[in-house]
Protein backbone atom coordinates (compact mmCIF):
# COMPACT_ATOMS: atom_id res chain seq x y z
CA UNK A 1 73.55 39.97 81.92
CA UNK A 2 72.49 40.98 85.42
CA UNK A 3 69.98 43.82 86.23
CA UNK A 4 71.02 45.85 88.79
CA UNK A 5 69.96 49.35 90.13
CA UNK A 6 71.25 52.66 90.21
CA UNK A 7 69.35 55.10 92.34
CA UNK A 8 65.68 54.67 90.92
CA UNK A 9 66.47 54.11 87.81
CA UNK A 10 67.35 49.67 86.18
CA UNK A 11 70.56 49.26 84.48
CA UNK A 12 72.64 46.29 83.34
CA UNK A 13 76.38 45.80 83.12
CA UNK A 14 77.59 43.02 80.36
CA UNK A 15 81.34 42.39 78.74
CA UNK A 16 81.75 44.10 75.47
CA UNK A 17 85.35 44.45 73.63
CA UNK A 18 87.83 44.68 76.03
CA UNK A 19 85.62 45.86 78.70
CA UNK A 20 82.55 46.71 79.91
CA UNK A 21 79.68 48.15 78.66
CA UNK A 22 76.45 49.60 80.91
CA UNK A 23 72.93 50.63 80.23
CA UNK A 24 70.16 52.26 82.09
CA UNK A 25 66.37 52.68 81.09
CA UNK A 26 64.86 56.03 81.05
CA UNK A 27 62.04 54.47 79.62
CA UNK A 28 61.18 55.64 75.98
CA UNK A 29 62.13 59.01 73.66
CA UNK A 30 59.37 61.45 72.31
CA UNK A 31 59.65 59.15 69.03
CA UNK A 32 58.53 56.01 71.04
CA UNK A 33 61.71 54.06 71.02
CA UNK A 34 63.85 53.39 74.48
CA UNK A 35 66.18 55.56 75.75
CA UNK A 36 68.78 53.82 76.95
CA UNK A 37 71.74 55.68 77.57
CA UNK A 38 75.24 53.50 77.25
CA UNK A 39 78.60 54.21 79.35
CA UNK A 40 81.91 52.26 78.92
CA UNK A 41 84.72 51.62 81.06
CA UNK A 42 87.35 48.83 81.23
CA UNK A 43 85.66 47.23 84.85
CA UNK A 44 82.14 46.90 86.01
CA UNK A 45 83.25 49.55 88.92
CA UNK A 46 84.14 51.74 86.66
CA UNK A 47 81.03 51.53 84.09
CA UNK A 48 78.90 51.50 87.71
CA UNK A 49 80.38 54.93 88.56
CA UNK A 50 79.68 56.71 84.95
CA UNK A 51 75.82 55.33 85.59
CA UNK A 52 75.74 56.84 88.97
CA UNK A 53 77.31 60.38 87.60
CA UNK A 54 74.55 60.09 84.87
CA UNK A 55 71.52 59.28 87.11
CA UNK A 56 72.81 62.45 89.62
CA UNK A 57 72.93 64.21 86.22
CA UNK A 58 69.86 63.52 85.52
CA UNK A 59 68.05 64.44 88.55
CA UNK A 60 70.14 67.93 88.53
CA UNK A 61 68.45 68.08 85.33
CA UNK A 62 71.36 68.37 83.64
CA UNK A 63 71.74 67.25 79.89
CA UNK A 64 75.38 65.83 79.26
CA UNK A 65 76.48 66.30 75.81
CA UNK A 66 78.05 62.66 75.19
CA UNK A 67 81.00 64.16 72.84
CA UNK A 68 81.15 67.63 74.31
CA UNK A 69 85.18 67.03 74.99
CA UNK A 70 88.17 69.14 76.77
CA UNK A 71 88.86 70.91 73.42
CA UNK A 72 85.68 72.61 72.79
CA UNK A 73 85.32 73.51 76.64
CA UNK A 74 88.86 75.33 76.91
CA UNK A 75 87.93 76.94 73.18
CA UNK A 76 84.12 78.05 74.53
CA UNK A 77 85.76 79.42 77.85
CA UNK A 78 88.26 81.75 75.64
CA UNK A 79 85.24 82.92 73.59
CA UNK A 80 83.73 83.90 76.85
CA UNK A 81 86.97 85.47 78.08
CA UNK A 82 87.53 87.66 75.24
CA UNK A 83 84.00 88.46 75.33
CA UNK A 84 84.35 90.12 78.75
CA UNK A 85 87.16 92.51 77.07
CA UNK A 86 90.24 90.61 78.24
CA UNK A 87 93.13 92.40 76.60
CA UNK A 88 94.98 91.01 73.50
CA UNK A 89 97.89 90.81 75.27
CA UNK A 90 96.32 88.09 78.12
CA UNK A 91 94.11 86.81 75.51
CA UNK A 92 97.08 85.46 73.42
CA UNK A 93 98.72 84.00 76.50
CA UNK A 94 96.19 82.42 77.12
CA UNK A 95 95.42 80.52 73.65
CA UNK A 96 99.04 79.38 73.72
CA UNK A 97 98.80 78.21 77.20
CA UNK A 98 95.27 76.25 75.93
CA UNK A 99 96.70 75.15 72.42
CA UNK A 100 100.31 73.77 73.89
CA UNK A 101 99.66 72.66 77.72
CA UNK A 102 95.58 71.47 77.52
CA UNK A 103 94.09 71.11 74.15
CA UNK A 104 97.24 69.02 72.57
CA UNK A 105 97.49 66.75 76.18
CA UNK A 106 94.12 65.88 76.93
CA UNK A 107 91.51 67.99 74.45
CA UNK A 108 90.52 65.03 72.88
CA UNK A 109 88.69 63.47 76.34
CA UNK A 110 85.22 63.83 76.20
CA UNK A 111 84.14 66.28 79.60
CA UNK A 112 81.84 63.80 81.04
CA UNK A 113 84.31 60.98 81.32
CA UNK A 114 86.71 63.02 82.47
CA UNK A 115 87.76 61.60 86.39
CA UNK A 116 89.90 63.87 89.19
CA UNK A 117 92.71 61.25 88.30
CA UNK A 118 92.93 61.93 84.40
CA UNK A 119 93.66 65.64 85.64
CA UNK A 120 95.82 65.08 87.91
CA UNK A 121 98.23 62.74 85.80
CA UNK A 122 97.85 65.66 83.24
CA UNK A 123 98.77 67.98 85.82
CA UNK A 124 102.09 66.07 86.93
CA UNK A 125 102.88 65.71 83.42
CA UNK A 126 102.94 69.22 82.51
CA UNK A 127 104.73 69.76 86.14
CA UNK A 128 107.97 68.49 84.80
CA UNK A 129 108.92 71.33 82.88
CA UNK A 130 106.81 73.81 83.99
CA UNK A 131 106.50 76.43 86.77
CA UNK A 132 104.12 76.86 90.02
CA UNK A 133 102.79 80.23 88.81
CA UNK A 134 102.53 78.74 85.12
CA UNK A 135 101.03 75.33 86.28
CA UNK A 136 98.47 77.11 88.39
CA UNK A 137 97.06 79.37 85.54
CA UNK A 138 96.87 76.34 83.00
CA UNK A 139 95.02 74.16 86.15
CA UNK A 140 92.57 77.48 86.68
CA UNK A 141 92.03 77.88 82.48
CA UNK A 142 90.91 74.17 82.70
CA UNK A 143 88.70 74.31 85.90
CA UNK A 144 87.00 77.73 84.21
CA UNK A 145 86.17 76.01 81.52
CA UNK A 146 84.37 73.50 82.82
CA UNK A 147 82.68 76.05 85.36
CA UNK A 148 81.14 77.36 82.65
CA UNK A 149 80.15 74.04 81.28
CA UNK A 150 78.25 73.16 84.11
CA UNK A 151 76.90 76.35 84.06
CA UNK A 152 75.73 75.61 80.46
CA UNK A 153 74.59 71.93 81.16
CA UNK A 154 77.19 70.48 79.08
CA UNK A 155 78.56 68.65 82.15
CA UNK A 156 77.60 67.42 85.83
CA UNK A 157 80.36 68.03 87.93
CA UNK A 158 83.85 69.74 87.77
CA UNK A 159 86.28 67.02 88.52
CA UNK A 160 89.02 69.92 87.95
CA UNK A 161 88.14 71.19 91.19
CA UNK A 162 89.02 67.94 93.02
CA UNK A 163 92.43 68.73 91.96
CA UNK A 164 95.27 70.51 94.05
CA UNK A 165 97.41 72.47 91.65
CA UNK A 166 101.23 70.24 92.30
CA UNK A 167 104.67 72.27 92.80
CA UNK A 168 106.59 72.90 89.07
CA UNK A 169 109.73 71.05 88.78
CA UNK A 170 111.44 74.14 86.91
CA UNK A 171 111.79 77.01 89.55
CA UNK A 172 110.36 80.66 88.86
CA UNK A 173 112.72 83.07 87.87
CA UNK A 174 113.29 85.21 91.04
CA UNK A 175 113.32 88.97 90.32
CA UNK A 176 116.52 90.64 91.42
CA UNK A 177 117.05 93.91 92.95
CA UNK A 178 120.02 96.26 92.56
CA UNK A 179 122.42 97.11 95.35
CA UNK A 180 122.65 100.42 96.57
CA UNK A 181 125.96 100.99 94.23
CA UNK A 182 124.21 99.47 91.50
CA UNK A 183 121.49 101.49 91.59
CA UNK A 184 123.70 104.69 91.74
CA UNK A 185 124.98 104.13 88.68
CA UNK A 186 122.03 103.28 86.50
CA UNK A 187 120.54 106.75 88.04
CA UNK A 188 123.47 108.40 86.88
CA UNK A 189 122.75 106.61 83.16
CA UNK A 190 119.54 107.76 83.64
CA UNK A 191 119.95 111.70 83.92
CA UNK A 192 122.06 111.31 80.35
CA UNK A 193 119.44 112.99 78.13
CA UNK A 194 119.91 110.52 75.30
CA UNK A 195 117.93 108.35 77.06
CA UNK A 196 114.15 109.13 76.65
CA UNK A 197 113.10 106.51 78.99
CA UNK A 198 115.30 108.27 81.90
CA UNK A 199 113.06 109.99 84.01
CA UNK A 200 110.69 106.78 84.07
CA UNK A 201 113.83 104.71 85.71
CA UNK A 202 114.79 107.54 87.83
CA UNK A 203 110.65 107.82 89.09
CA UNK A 204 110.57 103.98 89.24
CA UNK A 205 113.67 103.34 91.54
CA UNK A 206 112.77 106.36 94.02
CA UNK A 207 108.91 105.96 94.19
CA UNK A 208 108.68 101.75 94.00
CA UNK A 209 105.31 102.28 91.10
CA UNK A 210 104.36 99.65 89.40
CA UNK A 211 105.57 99.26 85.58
CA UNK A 212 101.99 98.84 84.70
CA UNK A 213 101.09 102.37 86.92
CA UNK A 214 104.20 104.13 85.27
CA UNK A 215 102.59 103.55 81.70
CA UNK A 216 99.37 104.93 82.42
CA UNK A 217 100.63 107.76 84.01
CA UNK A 218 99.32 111.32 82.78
CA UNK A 219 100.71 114.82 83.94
CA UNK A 220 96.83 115.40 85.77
CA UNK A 221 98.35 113.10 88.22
CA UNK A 222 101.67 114.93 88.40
CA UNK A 223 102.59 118.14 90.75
CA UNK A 224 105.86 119.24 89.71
CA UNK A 225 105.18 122.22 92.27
CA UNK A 226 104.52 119.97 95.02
CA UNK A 227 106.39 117.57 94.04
CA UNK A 228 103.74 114.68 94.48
CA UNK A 229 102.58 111.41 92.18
CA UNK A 230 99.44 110.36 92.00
CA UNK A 231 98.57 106.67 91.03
CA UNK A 232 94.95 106.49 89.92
CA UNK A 233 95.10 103.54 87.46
CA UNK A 234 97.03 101.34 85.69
CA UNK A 235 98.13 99.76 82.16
CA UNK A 236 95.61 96.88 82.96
CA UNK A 237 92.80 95.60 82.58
CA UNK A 238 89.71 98.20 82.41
CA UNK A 239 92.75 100.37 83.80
CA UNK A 240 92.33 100.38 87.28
CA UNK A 241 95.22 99.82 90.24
CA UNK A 242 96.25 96.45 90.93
CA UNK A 243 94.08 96.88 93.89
CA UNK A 244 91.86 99.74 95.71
CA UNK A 245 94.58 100.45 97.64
CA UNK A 246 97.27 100.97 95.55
CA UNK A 247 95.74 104.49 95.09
CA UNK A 248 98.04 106.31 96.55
CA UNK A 249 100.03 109.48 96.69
CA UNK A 250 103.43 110.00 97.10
CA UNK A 251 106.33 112.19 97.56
CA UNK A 252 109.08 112.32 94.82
CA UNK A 253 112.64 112.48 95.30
CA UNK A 254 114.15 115.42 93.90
CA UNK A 255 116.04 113.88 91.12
CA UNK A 256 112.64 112.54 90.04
CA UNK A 257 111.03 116.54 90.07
CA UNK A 258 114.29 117.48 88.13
CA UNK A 259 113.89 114.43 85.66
CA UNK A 260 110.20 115.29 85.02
CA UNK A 261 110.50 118.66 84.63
CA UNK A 262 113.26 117.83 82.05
CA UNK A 263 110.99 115.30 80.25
CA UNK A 264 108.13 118.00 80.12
CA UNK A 265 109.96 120.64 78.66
CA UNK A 266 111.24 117.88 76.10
CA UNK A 267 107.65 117.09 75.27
CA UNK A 268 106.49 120.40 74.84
CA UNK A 269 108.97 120.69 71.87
CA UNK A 270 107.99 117.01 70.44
CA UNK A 271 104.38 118.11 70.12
CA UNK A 272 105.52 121.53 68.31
CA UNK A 273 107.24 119.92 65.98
CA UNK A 274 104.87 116.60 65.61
CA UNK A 275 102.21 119.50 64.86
CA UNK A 276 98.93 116.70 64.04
CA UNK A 277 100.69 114.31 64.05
CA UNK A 278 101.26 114.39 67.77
CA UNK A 279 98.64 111.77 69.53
CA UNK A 280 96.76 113.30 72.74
CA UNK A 281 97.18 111.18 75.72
CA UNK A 282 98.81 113.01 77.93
CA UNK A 283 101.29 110.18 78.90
CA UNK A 284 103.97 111.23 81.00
CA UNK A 285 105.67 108.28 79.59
CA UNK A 286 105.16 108.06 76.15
CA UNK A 287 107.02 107.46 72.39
CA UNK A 288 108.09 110.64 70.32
CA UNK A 289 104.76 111.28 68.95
CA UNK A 290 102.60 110.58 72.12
CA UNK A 291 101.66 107.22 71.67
CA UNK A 292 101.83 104.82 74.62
CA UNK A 293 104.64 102.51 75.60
CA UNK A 294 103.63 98.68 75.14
CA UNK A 295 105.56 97.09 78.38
CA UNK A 296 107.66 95.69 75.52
CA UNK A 297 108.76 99.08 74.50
CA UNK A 298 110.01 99.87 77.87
CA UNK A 299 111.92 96.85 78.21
CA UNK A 300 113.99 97.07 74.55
CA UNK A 301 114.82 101.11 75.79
CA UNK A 302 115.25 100.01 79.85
CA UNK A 303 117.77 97.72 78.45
CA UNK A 304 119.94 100.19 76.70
CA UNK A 305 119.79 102.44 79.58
CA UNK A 306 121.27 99.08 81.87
CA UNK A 307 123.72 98.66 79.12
CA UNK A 308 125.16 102.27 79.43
CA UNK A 309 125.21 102.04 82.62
CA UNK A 310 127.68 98.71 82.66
CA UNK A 311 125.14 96.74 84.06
CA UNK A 312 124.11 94.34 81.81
CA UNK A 313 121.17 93.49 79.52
CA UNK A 314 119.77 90.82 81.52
CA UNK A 315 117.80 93.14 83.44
CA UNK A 316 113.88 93.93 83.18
CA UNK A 317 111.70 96.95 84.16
CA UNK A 318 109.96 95.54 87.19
CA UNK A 319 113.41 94.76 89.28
CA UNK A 320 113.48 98.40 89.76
CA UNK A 321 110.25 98.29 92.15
CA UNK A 322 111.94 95.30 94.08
CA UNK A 323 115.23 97.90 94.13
CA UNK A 324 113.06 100.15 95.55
CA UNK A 325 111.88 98.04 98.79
CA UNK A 326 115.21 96.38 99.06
CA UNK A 327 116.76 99.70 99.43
CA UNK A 328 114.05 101.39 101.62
CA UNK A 329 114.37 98.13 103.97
CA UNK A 330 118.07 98.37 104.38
CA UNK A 331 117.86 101.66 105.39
CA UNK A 332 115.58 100.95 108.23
CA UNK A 333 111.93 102.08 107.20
CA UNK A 334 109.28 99.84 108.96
CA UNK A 335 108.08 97.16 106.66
CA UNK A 336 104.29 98.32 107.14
CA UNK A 337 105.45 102.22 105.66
CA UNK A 338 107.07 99.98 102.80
CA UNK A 339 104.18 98.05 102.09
CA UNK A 340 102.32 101.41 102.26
CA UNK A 341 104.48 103.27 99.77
CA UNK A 342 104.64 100.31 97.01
CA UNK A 343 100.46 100.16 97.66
CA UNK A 344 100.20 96.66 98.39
CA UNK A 345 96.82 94.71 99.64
CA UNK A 346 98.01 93.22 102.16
CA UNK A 347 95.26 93.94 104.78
CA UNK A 348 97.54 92.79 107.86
CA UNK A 349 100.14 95.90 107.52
CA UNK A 350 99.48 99.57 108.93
CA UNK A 351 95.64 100.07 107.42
CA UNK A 352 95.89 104.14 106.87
CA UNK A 353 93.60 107.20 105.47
CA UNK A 354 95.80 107.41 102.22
CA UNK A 355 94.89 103.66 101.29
CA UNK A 356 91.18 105.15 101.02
CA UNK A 357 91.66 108.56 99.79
CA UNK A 358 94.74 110.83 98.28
CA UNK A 359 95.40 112.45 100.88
CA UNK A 360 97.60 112.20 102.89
CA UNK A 361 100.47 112.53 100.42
CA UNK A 362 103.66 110.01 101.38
CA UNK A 363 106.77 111.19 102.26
CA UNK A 364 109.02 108.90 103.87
CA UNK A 365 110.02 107.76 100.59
CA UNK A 366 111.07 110.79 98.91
CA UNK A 367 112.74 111.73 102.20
CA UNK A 368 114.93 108.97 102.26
CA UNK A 369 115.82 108.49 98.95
CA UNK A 370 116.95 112.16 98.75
CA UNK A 371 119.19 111.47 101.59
CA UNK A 372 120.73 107.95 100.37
CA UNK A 373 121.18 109.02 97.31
CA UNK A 374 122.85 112.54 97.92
CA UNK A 375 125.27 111.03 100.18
CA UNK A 376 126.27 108.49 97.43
CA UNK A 377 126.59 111.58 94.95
CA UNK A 378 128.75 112.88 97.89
CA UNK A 379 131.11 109.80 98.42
CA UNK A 380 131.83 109.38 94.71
CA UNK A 381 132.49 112.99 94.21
């Protein structure tokens, strides 16, 4: 059994089991007997490495927790999470995500003999039937959660960051956008007064909003008179826009004003007859008694709309936004006025004084769509 050292600090290496077993003196505990910390490993490289990660803990000053494992890490980081308000909704994507990709793979590993290698075999593993954009939140829940060990000594280093996040081996679904004809006809759908959700498709495929900004859409950021939108937050979380620059305000399309007014005037009788019953938001999207749409809710009624319109059920809300940009680009407008109009961050694209303030309002969209969309009214006459 041969002494050998590591850093400042005399350890020994000997066979034990089926492997290796090593030791280092820290000289003795408060209660007088020697602290001698053990590590295992199946090879004497491997059991020298897990001395040298606990001497640099050490002199970090950090204090390992020898069965703190992957399980109560992922668990301590969601108690953290929903802590910091995360909504149900991400908060329950989230536990499944831990519970079914993490916890059941690799929860039982203690955190500080974890190694870059054990992740990455994980990460391959879940790679085979998962997506990019899935893989890369599951990867980022894992290196999180060990961030926040290390930040709570439990842990020396986060080997999760060593890690590049691989490709998925099942593709993302794409969204789609609807053709010009397409498009036409769900509008036409749309106008049918049967369908409550109406005037948010109609506003959605002639404005490019976000579902999420549709949602949380109030009539304060509505001139009918004007005929202007204003997007000032967002069904998310703590409510703001997906970014500082998606506030915006734009132009609507006639058949958007007409739609609105329409849905207003239907409202106004609702909340008569709801009397107390009637729930004060002031949603311009909302269910008969003024409650909010969950994105849920819009998706079961967008459907029916699709349906009526021959189109299918196999559509989903946000495909109108990508309907929107497809559109606006085959008709010519200048990718930077598109990016402007949907309110995306990209900072490379046309930096303007609406991104920063309200004014002033959009146009080019409502513009346009009144034109396409009046001469298909005109050709299918």
């Amino acid at each position: 059994m041969a002494k050998i050292l590591i850093g400042n600090y005399e350890a020994t290496i000997y066979p034990e089991g089926n492997g290796y077993t090593g030791a280092i003196s820290l000289g003795s505990k408060p209660d007088g007997t020697r602290n001698r910390p053990k590590r295992k490993g199946r090879t004497k490289d491997a059991v020298k490495a897990k001395l040298r990660d606990l001497v640099d803990e050490i002199e970090k000053g950090v204090q390992s927790e020898r069965n703190y494992t992957v399980e109560k890490a992922v668990n301590a980081l969601l108690v953290h999470l929903a802590k910091q308000g995360k909504s149900d909704a991400t908060m329950t994507t989230y536990r499944g995500l831990a519970d079914n990709r993490i916890i059941s793979k690799i929860g039982k590993a203690k955190l500080s003999e974890l190694t870059a290698d054990d992740v990455e075999a994980w990460l391959d593993e879940c790679a085979k039937d998962m997506t990019t954009q899935t893989l890369k939140i599951v990867h980022g829940l894992l290196r999180r959660a060990i961030r926040l060990a290390e930040r709570r000594d439990k842990v020396g280093r986060n080997v999760a960051l060593l890690v590049d996040t691989p490709h998925g081996k099942r593709p993302t679904k794409r969204s789609r956008s609807l053709s010009l004809e397409q498009a036409t006809t769900l509008l036409r759908a749309a106008e049918e007064p049967r369908h409550r959700l109406g005037a948010y498709v109609i506003l959605a495929i002639v404005s490019g909003l976000r579902t999420e900004e549709l949602r949380a859409l109030t009539w304060t950021d509505v001139d009918l008179k004007k005929k202007v939108v204003y997007v000032l937050r967002s069904d998310r979380d703590g409510g703001d826009t997906k970014t500082k620059r998606s506030r915006r305000g734009i132009a609507m399309a006639d058949m958007a004003v007409d739609a609105l007014t329409a849905l207003r005037k239907r409202q106004a009788a609702e909340k008569l007859q709801a009397g107390d019953a009637w729930q004060g938001h002031n949603l311009v999207f909302c269910k008969e008694d003024g409650t909010p749409y969950t994105d849920g809710d819009v998706a079961r009624r967008f459907r029916q709309i699709t349906k009526a319109a021959g189109l299918g059920e196999s559509w989903v809300p946000r495909e109108l936004r990508h309907t929107f940009v497809s559109i606006m680009s085959d008709q010519g407008v200048a990718l930077e006025k598109i990016s402007d109009l949907v309110g995306h961050s990209d900072t490379r694209t046309t930096q303007t004084v609406y991104r920063h303030e309200l004014r002033p309002v959009i146009t080019t969209g409502a513009e346009k769509m009144n034109v396409i969309f009046e001469d298909q009214k005109t050709k299918s006459a």
